[in-house]
Protein backbone atom coordinates (compact mmCIF):
# COMPACT_ATOMS: atom_id res chain seq x y z
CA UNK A 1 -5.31 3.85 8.14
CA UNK A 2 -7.71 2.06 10.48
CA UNK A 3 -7.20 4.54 13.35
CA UNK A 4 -8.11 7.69 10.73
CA UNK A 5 -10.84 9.71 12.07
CA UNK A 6 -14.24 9.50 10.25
CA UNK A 7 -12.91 6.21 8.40
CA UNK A 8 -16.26 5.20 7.10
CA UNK A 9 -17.57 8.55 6.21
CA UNK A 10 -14.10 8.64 3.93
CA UNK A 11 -14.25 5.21 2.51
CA UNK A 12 -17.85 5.39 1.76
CA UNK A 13 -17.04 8.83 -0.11
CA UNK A 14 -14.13 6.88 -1.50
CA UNK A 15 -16.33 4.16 -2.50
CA UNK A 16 -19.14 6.31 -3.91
CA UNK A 17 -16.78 7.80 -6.17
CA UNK A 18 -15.64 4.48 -8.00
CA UNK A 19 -12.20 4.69 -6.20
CA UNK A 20 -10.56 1.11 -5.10
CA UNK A 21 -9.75 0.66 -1.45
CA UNK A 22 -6.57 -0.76 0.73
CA UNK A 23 -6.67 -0.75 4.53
CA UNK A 24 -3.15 0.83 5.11
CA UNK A 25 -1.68 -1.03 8.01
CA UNK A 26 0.58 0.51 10.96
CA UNK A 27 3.05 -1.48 11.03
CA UNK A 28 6.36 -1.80 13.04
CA UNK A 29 9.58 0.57 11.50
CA UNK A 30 13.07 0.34 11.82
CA UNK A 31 13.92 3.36 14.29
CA UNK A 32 11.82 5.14 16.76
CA UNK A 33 9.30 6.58 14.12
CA UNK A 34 5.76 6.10 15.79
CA UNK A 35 3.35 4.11 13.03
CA UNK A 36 0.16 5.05 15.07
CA UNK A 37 -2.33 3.41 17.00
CA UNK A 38 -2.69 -0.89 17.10
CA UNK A 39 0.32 -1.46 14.70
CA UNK A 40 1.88 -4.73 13.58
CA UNK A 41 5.32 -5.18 16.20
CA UNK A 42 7.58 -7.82 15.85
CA UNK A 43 7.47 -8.36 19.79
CA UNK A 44 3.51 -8.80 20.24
CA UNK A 45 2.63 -12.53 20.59
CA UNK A 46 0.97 -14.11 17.41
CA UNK A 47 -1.96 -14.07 19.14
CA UNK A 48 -1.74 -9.86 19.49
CA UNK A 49 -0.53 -9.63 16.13
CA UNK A 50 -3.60 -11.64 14.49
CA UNK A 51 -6.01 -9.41 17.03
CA UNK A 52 -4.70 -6.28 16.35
CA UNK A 53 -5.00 -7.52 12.35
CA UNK A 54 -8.14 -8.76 12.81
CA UNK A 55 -9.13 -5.16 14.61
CA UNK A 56 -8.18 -3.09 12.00
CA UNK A 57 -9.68 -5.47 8.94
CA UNK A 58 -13.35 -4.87 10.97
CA UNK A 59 -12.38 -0.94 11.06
CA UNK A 60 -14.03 -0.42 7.74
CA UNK A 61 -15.66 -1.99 4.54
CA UNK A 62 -15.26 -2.25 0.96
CA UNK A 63 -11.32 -2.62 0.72
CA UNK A 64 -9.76 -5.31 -1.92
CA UNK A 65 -6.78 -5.82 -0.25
CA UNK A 66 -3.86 -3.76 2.50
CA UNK A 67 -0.73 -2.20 2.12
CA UNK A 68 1.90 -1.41 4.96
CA UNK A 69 1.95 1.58 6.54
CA UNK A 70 5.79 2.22 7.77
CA UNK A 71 6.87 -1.35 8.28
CA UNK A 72 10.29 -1.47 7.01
CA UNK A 73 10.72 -3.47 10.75
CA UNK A 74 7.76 -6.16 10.28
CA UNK A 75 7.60 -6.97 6.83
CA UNK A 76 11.09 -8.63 7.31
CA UNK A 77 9.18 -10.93 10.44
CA UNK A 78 8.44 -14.08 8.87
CA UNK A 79 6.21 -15.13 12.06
CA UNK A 80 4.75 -11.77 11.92
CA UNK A 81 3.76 -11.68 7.78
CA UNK A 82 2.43 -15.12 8.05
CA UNK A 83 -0.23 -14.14 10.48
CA UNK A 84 -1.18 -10.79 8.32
CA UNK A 85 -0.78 -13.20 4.89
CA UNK A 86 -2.99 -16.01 6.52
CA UNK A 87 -5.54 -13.28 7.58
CA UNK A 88 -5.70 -12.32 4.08
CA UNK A 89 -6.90 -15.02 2.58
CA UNK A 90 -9.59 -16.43 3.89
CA UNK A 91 -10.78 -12.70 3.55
CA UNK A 92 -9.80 -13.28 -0.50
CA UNK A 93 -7.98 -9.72 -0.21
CA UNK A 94 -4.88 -9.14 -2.40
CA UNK A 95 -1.78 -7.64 -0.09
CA UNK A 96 0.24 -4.78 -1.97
CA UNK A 97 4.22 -4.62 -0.45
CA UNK A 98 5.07 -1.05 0.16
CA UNK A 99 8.66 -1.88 -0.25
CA UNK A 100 9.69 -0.09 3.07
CA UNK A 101 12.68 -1.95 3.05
CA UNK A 102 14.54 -3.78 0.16
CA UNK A 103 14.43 -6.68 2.53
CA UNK A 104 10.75 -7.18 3.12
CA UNK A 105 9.70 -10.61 2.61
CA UNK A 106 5.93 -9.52 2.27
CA UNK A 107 5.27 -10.34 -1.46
CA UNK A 108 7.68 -13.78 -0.30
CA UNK A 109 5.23 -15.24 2.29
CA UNK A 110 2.65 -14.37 0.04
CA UNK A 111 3.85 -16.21 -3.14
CA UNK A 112 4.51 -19.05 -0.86
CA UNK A 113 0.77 -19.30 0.11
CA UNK A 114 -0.73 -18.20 -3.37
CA UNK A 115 -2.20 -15.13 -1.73
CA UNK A 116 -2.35 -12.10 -4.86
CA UNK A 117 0.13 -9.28 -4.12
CA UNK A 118 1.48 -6.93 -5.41
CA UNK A 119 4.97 -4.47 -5.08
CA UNK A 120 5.40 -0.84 -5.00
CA UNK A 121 7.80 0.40 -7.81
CA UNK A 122 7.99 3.97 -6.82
CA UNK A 123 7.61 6.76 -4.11
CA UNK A 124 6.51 9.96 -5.33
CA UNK A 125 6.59 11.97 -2.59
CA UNK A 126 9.91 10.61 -0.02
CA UNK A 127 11.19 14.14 -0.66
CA UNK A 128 8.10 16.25 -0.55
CA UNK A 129 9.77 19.07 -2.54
CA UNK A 130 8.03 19.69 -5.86
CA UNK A 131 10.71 19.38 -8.28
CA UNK A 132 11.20 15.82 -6.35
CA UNK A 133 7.78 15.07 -6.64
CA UNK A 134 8.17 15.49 -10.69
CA UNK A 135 11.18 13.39 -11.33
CA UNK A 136 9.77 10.54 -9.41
CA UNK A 137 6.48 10.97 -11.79
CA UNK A 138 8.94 10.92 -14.77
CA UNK A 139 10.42 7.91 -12.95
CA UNK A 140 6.95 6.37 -13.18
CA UNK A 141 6.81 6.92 -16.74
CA UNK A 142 10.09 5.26 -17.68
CA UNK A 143 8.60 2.54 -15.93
CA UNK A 144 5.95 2.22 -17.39
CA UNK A 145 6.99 2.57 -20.69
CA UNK A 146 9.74 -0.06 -20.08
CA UNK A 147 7.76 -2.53 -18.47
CA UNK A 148 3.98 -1.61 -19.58
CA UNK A 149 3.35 -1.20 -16.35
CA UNK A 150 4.13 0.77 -12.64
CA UNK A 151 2.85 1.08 -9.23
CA UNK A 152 3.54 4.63 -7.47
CA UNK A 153 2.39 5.20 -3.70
CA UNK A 154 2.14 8.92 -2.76
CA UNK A 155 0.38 10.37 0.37
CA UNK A 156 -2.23 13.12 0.37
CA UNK A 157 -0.09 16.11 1.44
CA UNK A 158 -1.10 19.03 -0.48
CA UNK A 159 2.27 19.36 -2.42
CA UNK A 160 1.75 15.44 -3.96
CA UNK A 161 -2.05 15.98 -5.18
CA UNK A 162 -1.16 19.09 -7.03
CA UNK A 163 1.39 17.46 -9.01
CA UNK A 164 -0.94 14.70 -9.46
CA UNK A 165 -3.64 17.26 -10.29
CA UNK A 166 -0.90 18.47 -13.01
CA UNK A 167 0.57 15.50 -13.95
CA UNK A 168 -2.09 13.10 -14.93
CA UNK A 169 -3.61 14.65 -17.45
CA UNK A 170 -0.62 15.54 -19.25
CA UNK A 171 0.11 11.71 -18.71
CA UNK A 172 -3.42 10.57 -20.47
CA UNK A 173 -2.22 12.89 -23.44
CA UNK A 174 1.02 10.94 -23.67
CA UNK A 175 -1.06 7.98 -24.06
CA UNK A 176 -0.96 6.20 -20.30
CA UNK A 177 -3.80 4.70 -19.11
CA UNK A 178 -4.47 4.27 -15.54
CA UNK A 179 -6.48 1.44 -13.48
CA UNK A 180 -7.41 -0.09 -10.37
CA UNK A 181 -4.73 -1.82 -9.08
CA UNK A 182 -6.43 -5.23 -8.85
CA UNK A 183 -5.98 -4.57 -12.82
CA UNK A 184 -2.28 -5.70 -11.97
CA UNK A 185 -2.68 -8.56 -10.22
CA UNK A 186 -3.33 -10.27 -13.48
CA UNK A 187 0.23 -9.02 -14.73
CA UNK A 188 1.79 -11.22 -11.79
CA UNK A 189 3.74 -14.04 -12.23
C-alpha cells in the first residue's frame, strides 16, 4: 500500500529476502468502506486519477507489477482502468485483478492493450476465522490440481500467516510447488 508507513524499509526487507513485489493500490469500493489515503475514485478527473497513480508508482521501488486494493467500485470504470492500464505499460509492470467484483473489467482493458495481467482465483482470508482460512487453502488445492495452477491473495493478519505457516509445508509434501507470480504470466492466454 503506497501510504504504509516505513514502505521502503519493508520493501527493501521484502526485496532482500528474494520476495516479488506489487504496489497494492487504494482504489474506489462499492459502499462507504474507506480504501485509504490517494485512492483511485471514479469521480476524480483523468488528470487526478493518472496523478494520484503516478504518486503512488514513485512511493517505492522494485515492484513487477500492482494489484487493487478494495476496488470493487473502479475496476468496473473503463475511463478510470485505462489510465491505471496505460500507466502500466510504459512502466513494463504486469497488473494482477483482485477480482473485487465479478464485474471488474481490469484484466479486460488490459487484454485489450496487451499489458500482462493476471486474476485472483481465491481469497483465503474473507472470513478470518481459522477453519475458513483452511477450506479456502483446500480450495486452492483443488485448483490447482485441476488447472495446474492458482492464485490466492491473503492479508497479513496474524490468523492468515499461521495457517500459511501450517499449511505450506504440508502443501510442498503433497507435491505443490510455489513461484513468483510473474511465473504465471507465461500460463496466460
Amino acid at each position: 500500500i503506497p501510504y504504509a508507513p516505513r514502505l521502503g524499509e519493508q520493501a527493501r526487507v521484502a526485496r532482500d529476502a528474494g520476495h516479488e513485489l506489487l504496489l497494492h493500490m487504494p482504489m474506489e469500493p462499492v459502499g462507504s468502506a474507506d480504501p485509504g489515503q490517494g485512492a483511485l475514485l471514479v469521480d476524480l478527473s483523468p488528470d487526478e486519477i493518472r496523478q494520484r497513480f503516478q504518486e503512488a508508482l514513485a512511493s517505492f521501488v522494485g515492484f513487477d507489477g500492482v494489484n487493487n486494493h478494495m476496488g470493487s467500485k473502479f475496476t468496473t470504470y473503463k475511463p478510470g482502468m485505462e489510465i491505471v492500464i496505460d500507466e502500466l505499460s510504459q512502466r513494463h509492470l504486469f497488473f494482477l485483478d483482485s477480482r473485487t467484483t465479478a464485474q471488474s473489467i481490469g484484466v479486460q482493458v488490459a487484454a485489450e492493450h496487451h499489458l500482462p495481467h493476471l486474476s485472483r482465483d481465491v481469497f483465503l482470508d474473507d472470513d478470518m476465522n481459522p477453519k475458513s482460512i483452511r477450506q479456502q487453502l483446500a480450495q486452492v488445492e483443488k485448483i490447482a490440481r485441476s488447472r495446474g495452477h492458482v492464485i490466492a491473495i491473503g492479508h497479513p493478519h496474524d490468523v492468515t500467516l499461521q495457517a500459511l505457516e501450517e499449511w505450506i509445508p504440508e502443501a510442498i509434501k503433497r507435491g505443490f510447488v510455489f513461484v513468483p507470480l510473474h511465473n504465471q504470466l507465461a500460463l496466460n492466454p
